[in-house]
N, C-alpha and C. Protein backbone atom coordinates (compact mmCIF):
# COMPACT_ATOMS: atom_id res chain seq x y z
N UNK A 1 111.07 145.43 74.03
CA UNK A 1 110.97 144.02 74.43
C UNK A 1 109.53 143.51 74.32
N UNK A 2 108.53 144.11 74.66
CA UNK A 2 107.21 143.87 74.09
C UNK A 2 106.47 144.35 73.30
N UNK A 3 107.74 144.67 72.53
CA UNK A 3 106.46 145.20 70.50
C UNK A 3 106.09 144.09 70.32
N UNK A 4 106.45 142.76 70.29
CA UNK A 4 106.21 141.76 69.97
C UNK A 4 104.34 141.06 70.25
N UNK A 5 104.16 142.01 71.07
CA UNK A 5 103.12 141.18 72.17
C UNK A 5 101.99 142.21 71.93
N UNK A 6 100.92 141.81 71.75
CA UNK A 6 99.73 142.91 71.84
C UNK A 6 98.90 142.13 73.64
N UNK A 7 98.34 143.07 73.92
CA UNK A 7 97.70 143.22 74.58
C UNK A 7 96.33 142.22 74.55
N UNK A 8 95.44 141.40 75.89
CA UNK A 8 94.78 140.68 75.20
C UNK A 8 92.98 141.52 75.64
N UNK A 9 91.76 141.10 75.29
CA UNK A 9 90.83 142.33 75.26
C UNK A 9 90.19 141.65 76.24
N UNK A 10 89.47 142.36 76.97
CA UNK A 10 88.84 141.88 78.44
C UNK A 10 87.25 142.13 78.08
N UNK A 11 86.38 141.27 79.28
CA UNK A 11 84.82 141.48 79.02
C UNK A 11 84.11 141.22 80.00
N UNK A 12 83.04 142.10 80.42
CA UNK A 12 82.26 142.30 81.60
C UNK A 12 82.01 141.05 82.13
N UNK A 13 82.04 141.01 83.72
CA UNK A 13 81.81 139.31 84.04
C UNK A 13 80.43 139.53 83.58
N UNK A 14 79.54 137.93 83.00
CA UNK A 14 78.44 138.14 83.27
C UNK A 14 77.55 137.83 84.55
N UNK A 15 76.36 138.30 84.76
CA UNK A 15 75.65 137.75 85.62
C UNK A 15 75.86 136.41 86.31
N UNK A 16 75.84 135.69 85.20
CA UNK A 16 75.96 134.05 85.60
C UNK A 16 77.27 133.89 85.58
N UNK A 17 78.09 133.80 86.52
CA UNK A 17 79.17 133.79 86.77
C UNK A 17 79.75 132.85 88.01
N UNK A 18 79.97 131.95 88.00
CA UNK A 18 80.36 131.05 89.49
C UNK A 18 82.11 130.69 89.56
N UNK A 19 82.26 130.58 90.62
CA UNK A 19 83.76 130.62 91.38
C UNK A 19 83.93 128.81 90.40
N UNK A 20 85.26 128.62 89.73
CA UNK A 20 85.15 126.92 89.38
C UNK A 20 85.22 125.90 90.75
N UNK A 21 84.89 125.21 90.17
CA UNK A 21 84.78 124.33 91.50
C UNK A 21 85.68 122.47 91.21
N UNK A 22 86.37 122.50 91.44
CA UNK A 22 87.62 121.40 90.72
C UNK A 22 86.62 120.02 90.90
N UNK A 23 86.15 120.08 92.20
CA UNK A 23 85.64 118.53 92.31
C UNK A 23 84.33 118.40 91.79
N UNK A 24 83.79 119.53 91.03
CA UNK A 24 82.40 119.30 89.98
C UNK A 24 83.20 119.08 88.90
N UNK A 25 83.85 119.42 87.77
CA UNK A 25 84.31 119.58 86.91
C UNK A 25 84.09 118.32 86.20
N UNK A 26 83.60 117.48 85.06
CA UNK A 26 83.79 116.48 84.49
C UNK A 26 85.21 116.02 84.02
N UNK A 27 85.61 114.56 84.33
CA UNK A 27 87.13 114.55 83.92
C UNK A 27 86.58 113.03 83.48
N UNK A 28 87.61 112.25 82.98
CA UNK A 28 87.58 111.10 82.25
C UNK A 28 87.86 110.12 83.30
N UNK A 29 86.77 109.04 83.18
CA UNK A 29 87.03 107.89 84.49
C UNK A 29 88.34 107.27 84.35
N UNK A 30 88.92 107.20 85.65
CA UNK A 30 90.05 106.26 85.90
C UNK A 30 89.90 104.84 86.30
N UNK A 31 90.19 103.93 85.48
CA UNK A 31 90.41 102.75 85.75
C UNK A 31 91.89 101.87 86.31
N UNK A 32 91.92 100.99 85.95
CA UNK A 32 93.01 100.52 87.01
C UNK A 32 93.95 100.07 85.60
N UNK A 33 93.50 100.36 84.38
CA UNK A 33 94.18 100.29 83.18
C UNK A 33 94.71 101.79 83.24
N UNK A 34 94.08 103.01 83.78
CA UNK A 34 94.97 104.16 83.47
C UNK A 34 95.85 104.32 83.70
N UNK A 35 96.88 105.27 83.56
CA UNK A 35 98.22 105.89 83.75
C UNK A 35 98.50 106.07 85.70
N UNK A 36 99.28 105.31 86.05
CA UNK A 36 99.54 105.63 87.07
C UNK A 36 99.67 107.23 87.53
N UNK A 37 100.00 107.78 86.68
CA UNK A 37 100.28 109.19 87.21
C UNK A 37 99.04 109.89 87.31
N UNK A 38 98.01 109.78 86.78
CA UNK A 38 96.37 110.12 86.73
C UNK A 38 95.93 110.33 88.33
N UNK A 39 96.59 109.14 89.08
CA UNK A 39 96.07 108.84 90.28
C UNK A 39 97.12 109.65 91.47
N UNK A 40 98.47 109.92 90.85
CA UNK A 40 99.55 110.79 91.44
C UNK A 40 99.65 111.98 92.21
N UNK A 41 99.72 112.42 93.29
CA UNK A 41 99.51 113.60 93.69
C UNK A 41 101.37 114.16 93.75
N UNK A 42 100.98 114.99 92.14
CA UNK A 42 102.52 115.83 91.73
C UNK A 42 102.84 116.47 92.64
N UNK A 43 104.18 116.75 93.62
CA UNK A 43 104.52 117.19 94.02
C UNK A 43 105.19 118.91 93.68
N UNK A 44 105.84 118.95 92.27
CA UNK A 44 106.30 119.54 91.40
C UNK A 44 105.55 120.26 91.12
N UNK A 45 104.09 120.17 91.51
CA UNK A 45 103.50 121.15 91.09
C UNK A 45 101.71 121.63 92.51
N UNK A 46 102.18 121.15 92.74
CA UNK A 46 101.42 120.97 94.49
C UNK A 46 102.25 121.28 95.49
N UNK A 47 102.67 122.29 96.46
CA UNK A 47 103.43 122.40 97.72
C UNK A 47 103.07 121.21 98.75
N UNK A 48 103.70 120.29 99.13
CA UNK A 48 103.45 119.53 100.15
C UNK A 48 103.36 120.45 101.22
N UNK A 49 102.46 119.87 102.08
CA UNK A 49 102.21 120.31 103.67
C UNK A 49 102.89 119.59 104.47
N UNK A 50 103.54 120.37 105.32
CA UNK A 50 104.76 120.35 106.01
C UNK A 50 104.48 120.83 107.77
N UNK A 51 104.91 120.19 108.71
CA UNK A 51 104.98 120.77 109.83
C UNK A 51 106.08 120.12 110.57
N UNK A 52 106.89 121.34 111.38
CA UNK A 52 108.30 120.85 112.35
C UNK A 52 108.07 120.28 113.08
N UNK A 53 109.34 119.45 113.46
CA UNK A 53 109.07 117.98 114.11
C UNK A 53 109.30 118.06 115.69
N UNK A 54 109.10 119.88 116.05
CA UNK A 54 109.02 119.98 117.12
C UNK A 54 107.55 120.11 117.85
N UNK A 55 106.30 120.25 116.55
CA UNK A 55 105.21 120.09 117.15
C UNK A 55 104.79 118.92 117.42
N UNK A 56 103.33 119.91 118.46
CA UNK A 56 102.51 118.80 119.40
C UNK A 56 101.32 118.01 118.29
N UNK A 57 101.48 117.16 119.01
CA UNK A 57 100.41 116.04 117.71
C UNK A 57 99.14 116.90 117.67
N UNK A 58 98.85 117.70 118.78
CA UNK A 58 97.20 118.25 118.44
C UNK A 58 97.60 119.27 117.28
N UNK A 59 98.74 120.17 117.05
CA UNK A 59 99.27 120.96 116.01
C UNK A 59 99.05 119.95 114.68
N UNK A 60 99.60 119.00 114.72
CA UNK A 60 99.84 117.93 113.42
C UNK A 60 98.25 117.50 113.23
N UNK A 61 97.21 117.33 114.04
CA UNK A 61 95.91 116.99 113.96
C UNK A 61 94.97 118.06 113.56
N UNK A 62 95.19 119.49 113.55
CA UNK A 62 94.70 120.51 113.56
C UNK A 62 95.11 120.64 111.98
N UNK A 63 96.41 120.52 112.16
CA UNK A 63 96.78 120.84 110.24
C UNK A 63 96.29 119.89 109.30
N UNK A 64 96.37 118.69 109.44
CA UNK A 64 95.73 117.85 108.95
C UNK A 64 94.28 118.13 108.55
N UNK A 65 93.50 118.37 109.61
CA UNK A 65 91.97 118.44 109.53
C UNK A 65 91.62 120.09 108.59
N UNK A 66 92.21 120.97 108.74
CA UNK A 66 92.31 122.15 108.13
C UNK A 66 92.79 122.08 106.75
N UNK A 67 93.12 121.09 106.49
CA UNK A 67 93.80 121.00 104.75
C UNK A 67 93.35 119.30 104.42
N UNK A 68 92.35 119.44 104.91
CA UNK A 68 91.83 117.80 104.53
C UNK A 68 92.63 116.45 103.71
N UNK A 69 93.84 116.35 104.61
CA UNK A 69 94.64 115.19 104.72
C UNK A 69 95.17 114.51 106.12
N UNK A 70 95.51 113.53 105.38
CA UNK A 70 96.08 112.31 106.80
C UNK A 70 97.23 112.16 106.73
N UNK A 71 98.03 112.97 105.86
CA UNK A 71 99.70 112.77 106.42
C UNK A 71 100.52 114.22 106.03
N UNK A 72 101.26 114.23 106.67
CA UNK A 72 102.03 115.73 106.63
C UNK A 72 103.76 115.15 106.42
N UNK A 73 104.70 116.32 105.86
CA UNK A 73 105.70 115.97 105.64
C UNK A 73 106.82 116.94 106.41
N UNK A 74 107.42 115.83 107.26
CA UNK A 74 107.93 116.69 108.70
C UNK A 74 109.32 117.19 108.25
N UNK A 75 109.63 118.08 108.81
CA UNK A 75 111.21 119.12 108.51
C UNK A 75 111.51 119.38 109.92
N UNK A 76 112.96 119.68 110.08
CA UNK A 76 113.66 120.24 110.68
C UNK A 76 113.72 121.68 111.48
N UNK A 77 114.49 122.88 111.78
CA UNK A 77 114.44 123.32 112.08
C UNK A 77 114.91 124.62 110.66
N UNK A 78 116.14 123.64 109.52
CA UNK A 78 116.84 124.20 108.44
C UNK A 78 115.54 123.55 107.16
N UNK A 79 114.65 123.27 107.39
CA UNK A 79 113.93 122.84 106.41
C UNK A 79 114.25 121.23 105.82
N UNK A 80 114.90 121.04 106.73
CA UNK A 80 115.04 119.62 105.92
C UNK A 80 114.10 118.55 106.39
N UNK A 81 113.27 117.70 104.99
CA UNK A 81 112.37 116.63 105.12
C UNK A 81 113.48 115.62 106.44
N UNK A 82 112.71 115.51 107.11
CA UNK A 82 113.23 114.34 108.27
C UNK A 82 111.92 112.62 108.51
N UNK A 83 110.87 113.23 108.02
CA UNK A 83 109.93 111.79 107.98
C UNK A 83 108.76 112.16 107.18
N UNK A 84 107.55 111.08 107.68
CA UNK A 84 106.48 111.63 108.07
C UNK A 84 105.66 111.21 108.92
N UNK A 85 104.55 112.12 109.12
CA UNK A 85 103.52 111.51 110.47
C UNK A 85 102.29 111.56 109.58
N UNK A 86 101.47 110.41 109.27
CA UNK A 86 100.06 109.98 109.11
C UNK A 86 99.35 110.05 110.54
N UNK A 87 97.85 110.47 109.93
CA UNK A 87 96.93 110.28 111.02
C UNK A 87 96.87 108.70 111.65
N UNK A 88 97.05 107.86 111.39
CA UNK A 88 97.37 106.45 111.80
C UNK A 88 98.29 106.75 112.93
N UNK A 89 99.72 107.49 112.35
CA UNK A 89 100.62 107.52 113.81
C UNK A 89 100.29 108.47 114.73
N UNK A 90 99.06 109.62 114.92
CA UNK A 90 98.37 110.64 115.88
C UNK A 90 97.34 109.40 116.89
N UNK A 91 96.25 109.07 115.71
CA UNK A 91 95.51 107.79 116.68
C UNK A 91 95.75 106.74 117.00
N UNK A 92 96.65 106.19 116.55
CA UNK A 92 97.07 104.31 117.14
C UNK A 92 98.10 104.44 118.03
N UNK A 93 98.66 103.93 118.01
CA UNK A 93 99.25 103.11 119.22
C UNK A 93 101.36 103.98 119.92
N UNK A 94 100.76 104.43 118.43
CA UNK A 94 102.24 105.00 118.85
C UNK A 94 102.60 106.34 120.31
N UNK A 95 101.55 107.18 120.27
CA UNK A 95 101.73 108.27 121.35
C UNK A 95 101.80 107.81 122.30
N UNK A 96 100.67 106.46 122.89
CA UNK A 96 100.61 105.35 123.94
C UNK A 96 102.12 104.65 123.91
N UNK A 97 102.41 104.50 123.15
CA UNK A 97 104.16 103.55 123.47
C UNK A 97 104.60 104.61 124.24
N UNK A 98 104.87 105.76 123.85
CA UNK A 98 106.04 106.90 123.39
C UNK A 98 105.50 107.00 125.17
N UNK A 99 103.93 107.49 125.75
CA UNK A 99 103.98 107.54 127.24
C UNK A 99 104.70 106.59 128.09
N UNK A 100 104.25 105.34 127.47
CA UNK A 100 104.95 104.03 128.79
C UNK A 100 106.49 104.08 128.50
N UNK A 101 107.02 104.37 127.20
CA UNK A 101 108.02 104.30 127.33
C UNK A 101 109.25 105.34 127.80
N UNK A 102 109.01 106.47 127.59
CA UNK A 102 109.29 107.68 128.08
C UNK A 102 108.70 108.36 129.70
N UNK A 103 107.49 108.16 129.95
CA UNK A 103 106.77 109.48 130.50
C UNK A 103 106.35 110.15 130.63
N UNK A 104 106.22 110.69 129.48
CA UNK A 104 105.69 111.94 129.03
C UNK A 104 104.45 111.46 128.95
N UNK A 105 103.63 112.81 129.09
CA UNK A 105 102.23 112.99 128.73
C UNK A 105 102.41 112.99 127.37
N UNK A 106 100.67 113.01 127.41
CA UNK A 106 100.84 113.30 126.09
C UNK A 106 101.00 115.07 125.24
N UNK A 107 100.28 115.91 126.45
CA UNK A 107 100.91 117.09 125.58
C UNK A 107 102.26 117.64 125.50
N UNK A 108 102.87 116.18 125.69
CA UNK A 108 104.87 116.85 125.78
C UNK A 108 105.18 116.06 124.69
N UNK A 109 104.27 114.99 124.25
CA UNK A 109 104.72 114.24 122.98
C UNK A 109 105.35 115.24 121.87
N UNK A 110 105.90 115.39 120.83
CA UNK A 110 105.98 115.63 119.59
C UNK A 110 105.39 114.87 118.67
N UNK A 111 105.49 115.58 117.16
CA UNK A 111 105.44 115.10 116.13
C UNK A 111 106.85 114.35 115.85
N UNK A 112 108.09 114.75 116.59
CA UNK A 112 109.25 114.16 115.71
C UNK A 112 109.46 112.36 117.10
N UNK A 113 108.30 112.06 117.50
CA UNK A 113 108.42 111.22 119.08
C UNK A 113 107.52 110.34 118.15
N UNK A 114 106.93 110.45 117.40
CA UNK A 114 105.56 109.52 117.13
C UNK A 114 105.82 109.15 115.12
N UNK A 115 106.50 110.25 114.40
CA UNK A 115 106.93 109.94 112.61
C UNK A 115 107.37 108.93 112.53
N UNK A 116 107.34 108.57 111.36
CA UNK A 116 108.23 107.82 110.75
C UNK A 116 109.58 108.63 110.16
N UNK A 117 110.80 108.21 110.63
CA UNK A 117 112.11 108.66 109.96
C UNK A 117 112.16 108.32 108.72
N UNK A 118 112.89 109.67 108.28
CA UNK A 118 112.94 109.56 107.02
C UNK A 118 114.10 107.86 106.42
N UNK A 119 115.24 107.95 107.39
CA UNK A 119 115.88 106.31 107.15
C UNK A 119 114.97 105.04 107.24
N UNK A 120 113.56 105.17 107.52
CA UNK A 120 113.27 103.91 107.67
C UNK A 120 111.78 104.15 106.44
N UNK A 121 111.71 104.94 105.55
CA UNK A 121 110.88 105.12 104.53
C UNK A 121 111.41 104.58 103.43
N UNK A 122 110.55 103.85 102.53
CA UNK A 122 110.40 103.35 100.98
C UNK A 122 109.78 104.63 100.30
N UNK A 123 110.61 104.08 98.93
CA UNK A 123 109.40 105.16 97.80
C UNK A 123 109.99 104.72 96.65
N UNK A 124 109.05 104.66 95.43
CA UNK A 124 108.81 104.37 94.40
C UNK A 124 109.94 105.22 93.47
N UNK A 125 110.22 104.98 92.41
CA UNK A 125 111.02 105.40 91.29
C UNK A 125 109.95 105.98 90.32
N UNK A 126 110.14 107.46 90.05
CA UNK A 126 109.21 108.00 89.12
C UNK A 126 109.44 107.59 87.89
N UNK A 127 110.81 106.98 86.97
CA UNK A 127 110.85 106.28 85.75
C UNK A 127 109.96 105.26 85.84
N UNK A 128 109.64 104.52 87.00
CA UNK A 128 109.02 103.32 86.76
C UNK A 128 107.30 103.66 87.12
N UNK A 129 106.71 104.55 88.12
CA UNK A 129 105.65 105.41 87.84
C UNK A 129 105.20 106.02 85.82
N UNK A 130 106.50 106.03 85.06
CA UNK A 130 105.74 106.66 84.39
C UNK A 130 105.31 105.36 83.44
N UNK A 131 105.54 104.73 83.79
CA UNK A 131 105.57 103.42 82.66
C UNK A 131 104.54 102.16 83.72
N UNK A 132 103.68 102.42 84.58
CA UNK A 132 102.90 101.83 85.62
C UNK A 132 101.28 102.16 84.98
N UNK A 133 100.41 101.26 85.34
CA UNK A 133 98.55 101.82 85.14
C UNK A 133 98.36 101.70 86.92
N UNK A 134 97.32 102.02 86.88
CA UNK A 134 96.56 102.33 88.10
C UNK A 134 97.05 101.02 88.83
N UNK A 135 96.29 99.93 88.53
CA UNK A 135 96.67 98.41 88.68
C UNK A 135 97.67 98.63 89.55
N UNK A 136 98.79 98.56 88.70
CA UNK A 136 99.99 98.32 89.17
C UNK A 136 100.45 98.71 90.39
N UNK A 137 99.71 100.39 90.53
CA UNK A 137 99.71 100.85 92.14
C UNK A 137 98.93 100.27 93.24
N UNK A 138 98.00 99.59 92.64
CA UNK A 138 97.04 99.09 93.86
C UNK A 138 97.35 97.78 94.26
N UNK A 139 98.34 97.01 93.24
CA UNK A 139 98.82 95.81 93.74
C UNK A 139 100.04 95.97 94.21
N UNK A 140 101.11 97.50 94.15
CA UNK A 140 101.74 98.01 95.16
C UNK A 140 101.59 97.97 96.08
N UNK A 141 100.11 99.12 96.45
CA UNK A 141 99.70 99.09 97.73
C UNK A 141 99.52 98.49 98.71
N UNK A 142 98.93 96.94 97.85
CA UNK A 142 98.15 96.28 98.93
C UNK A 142 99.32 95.10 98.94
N UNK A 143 100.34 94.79 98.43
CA UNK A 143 101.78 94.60 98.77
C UNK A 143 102.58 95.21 100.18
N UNK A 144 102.46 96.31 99.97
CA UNK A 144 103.25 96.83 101.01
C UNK A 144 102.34 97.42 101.79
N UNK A 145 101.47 96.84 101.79
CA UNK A 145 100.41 97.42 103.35
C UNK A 145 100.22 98.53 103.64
N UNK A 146 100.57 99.40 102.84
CA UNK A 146 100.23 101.07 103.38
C UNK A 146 99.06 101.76 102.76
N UNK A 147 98.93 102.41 103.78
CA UNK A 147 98.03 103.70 102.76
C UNK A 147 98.79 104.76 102.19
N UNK A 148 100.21 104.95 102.43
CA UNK A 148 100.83 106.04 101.31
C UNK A 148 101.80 105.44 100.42
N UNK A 149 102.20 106.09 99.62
CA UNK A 149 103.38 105.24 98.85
C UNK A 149 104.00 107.03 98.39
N UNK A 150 105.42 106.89 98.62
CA UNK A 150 106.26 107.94 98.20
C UNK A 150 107.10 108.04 96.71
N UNK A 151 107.06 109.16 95.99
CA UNK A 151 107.88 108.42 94.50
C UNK A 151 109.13 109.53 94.28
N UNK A 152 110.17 109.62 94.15
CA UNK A 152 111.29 110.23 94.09
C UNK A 152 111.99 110.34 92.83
N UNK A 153 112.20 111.16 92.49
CA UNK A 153 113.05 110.96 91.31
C UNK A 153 114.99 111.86 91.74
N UNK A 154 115.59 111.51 90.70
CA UNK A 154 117.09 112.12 91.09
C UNK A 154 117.08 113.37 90.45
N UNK A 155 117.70 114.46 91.27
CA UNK A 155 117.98 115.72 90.33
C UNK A 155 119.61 115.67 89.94
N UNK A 156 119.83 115.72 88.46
CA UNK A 156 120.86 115.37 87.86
C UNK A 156 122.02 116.57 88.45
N UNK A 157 121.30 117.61 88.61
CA UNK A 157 121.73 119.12 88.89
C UNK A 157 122.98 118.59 90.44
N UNK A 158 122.25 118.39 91.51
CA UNK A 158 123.41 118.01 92.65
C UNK A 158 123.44 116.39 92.95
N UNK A 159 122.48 115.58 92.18
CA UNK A 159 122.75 114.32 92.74
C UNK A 159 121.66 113.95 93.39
N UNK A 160 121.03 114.51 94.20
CA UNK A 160 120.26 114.18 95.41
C UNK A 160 119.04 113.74 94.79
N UNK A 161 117.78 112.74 95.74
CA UNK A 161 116.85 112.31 95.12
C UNK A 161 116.14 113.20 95.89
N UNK A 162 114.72 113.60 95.01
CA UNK A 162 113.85 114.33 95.66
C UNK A 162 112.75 113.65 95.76
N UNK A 163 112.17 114.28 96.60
CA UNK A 163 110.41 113.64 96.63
C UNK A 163 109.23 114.51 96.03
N UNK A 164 109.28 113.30 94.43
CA UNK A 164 108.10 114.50 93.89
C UNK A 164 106.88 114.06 93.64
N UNK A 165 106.93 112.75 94.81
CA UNK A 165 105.27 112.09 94.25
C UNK A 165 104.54 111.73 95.26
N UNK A 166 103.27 111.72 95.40
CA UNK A 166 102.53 111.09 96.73
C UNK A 166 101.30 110.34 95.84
N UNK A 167 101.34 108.76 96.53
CA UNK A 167 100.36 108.01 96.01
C UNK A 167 99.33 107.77 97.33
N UNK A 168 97.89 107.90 97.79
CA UNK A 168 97.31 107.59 98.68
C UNK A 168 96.09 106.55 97.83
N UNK A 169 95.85 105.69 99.13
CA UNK A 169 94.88 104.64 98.89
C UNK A 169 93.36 104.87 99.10
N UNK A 170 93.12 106.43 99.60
CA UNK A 170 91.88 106.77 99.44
C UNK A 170 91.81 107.41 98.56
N UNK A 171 92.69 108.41 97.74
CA UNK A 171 92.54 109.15 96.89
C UNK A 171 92.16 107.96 95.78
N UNK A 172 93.17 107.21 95.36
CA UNK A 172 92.38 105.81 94.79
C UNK A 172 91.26 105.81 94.59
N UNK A 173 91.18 105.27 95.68
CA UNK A 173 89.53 104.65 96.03
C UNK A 173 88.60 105.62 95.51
N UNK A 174 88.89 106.73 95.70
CA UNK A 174 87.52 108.05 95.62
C UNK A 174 87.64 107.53 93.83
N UNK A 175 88.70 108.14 93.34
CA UNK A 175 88.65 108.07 92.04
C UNK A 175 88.33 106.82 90.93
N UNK A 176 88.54 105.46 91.62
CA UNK A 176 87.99 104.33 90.89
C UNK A 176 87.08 103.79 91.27
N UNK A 177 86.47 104.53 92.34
CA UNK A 177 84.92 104.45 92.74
C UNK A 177 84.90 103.23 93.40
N UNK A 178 85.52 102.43 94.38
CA UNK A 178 86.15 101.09 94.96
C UNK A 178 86.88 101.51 96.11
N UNK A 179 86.88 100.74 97.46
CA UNK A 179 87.45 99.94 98.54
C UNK A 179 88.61 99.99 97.99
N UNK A 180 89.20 100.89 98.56
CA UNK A 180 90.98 100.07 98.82
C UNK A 180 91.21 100.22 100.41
N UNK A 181 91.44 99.20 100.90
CA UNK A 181 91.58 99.45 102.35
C UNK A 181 92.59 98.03 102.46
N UNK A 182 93.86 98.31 102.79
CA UNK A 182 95.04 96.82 102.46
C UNK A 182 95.91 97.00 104.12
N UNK A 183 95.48 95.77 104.53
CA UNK A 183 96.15 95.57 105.98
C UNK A 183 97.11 94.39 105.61
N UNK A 184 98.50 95.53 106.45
CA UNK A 184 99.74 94.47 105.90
C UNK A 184 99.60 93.50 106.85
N UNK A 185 99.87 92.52 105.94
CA UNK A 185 100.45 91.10 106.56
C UNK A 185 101.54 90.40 107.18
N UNK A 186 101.37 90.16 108.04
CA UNK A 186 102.97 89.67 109.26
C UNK A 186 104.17 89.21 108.23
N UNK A 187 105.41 89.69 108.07
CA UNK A 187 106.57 88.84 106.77
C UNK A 187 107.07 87.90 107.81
N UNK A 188 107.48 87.98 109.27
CA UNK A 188 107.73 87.23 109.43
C UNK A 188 107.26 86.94 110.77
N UNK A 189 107.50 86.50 111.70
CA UNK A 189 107.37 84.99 112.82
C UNK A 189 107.35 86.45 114.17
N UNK A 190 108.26 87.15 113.87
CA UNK A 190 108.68 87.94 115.08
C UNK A 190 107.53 89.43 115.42
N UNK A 191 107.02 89.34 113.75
CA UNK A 191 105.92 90.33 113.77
C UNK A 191 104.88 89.40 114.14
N UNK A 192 104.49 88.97 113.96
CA UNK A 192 103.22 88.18 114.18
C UNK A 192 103.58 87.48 115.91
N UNK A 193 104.47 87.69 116.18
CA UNK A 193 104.87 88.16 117.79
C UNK A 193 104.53 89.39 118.26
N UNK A 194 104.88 90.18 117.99
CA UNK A 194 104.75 91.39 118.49
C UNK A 194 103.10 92.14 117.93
N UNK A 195 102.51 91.29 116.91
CA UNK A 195 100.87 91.57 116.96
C UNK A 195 100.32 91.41 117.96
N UNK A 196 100.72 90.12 118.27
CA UNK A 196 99.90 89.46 119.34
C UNK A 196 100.01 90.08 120.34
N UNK A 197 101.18 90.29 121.02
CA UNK A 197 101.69 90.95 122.51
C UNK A 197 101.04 92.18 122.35
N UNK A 198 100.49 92.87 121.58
CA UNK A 198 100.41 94.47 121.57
C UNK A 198 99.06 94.69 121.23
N UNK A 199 97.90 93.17 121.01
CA UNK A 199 96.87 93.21 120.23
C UNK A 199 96.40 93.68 121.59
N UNK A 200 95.00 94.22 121.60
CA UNK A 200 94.07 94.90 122.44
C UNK A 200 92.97 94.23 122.43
């Protein structure tokens, strides 16, 4: 089975030898004309970071800070994606509801008390990602007021859509060398109620 194959020839490291380092590396500037997917964090080929939605937010804040991101992708007990929790929902306002409204302290909070459910998440169509420039995501973004944007495609195999894309608005930013920072805007009458009542 491997006559086919020779062997390949190896050579002393040299002296000058350094570990690569991804974020020195020269790569080609991204503009807001590039390929949306340039700016894409592949799932398909990246393990998302994941934590159960039975942990404590200092668990979800600890993982976060240890793998230098602001959102994690929450599962079950059987592995199943159920939301997610951004650092936005650890520091704002939500653990504070979840006390007045519950009781709880806060080290009885969860991660699955403070996420976003997976029923109440948007995400993008990877056919239409592949046919998008940068642009197009950042006038996404700052459309739908977030700092993440999710992209899914269908697996033909059982049907089901998966999640194989993560778009963030700092990763952006780092890479087109620019401010993206997009605060959504009230759609209607009842939010711009409930700003007010909840403003500080």
């Amino acid at each position: 089975m491997l006559a086919n194959y020779s062997a390949l020839p190896t050579m002393s490291l040299p002296s000058a030898t350094d570990l690569v380092r991804l974020d020195q590396r020269p790569h080609p500037p991204v503009t807001l004309n590039s390929p949306a997917l340039e700016v894409m964090t592949d799932l398909r080929r990246i393990n998302p970071v994941g934590i159960h939605q039975s942990a404590s937010l200092r668990e979800a804040h600890d993982r976060m800070i240890s793998h230098g991101i602001r959102l994690l992708f929450v599962h079950d007990g059987d592995g199943q994606f159920t939301g997610l929790i951004t650092a936005t929902d650890l520091l704002g306002e939500r653990p504070i509801q979840c006390m007045k409204e519950h009781g709880k302290h806060y080290v009885d909070i969860s991660v699955g008390d403070v996420m976003t459910p997976r029923k109440q998440l948007e995400a993008l169509s990877l056919g239409d990602i592949e046919h998008a420039s940068v642009g197009h995501m950042v006038a996404t973004m700052k459309q739908m007021g977030r700092q993440h944007a999710l992209v899914v495609e269908l697996n033909p195999g059982n049907g089901h859509y998966e999640l194989c894309g993560l778009f963030s608005t700092s990763h952006m930013a780092r890479l087109l060398g620019m401010p993206l920072s997009f605060i959504r805007v009230p759609q209607a009458l009842s939010e711009i109620q409930y700003s007010l009542l909840h403003a500080i």
